[in-house]
Protein backbone atom coordinates (compact mmCIF):
# COMPACT_ATOMS: atom_id res chain seq x y z
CA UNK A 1 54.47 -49.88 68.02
CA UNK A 2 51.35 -51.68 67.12
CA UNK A 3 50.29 -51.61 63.23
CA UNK A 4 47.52 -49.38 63.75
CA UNK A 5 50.06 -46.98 65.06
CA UNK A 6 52.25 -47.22 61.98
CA UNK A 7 49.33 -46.76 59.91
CA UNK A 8 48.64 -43.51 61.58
CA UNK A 9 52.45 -42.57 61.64
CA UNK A 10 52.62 -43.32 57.57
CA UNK A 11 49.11 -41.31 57.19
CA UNK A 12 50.56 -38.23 58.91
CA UNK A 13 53.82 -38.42 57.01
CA UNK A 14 51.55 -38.95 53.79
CA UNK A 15 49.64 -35.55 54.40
CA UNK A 16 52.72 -33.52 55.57
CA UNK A 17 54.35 -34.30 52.07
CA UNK A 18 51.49 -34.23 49.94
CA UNK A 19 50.98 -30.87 51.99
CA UNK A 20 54.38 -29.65 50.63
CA UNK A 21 53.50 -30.91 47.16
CA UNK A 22 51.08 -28.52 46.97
CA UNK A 23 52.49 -25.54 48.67
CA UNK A 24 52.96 -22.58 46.45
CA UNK A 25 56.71 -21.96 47.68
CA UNK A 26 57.26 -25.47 46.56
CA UNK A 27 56.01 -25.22 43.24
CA UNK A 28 57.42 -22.00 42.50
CA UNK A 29 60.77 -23.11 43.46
CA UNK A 30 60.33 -25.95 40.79
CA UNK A 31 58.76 -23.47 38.29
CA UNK A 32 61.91 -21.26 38.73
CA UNK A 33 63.70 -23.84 39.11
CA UNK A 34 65.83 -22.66 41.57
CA UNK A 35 66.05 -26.48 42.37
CA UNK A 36 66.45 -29.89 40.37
CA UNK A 37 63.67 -30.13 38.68
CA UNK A 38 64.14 -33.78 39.63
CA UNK A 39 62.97 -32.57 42.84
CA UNK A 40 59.22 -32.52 42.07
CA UNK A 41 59.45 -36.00 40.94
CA UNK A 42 61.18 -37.91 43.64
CA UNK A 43 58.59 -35.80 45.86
CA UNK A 44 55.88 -37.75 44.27
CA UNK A 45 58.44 -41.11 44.21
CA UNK A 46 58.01 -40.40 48.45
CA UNK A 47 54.12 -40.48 47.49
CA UNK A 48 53.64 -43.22 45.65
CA UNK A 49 56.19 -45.50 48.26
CA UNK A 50 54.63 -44.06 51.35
CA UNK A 51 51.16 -44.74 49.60
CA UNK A 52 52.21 -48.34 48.46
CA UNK A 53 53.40 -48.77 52.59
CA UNK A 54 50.50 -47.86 53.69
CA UNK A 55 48.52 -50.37 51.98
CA UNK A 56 50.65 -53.00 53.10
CA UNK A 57 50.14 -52.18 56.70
CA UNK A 58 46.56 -51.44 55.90
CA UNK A 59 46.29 -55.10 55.19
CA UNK A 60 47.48 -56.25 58.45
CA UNK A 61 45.24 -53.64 60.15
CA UNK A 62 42.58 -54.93 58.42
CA UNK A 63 43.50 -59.05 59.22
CA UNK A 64 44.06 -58.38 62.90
CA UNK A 65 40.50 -55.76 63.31
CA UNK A 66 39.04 -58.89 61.69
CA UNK A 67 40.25 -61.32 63.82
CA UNK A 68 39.68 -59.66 67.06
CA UNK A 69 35.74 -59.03 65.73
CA UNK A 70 35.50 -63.01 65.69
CA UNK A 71 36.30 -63.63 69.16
């Protein structure tokens, strides 16, 4: 799998969850917490990791497009 393509994969995952985030089900279960409450918080842990990932492969995205525009 080529960066790019983990890039893409990472961006997709990124939306799904931040998609769930912010899904009224999803809240509500947290605001009647009828789960750990915990729950919202390691959701936005997945965020801020994924997010953090992403940059690093961004970076080597970025080297290689860079690279290839020189030749």
């Amino acid at each position: 799998m080529e960066p790019i393509e983990i890039l893409k994969e990472f961006n997709s995952c990124y939306i799904n969850i931040q998609t769930i985030a912010q899904n009224e089900n999803w809240l509500l279960l947290i605001a009647d917490k009828k789960i750990d409450p915990e729950a919202a918080a390691h959701l936005g842990d997945t965020l801020h990791y994924l997010g953090e990932a992403m940059g690093c492969v961004e970076e080597i995205v970025e080297v290689k497009f860079n690279q290839e525009a020189e030749v």
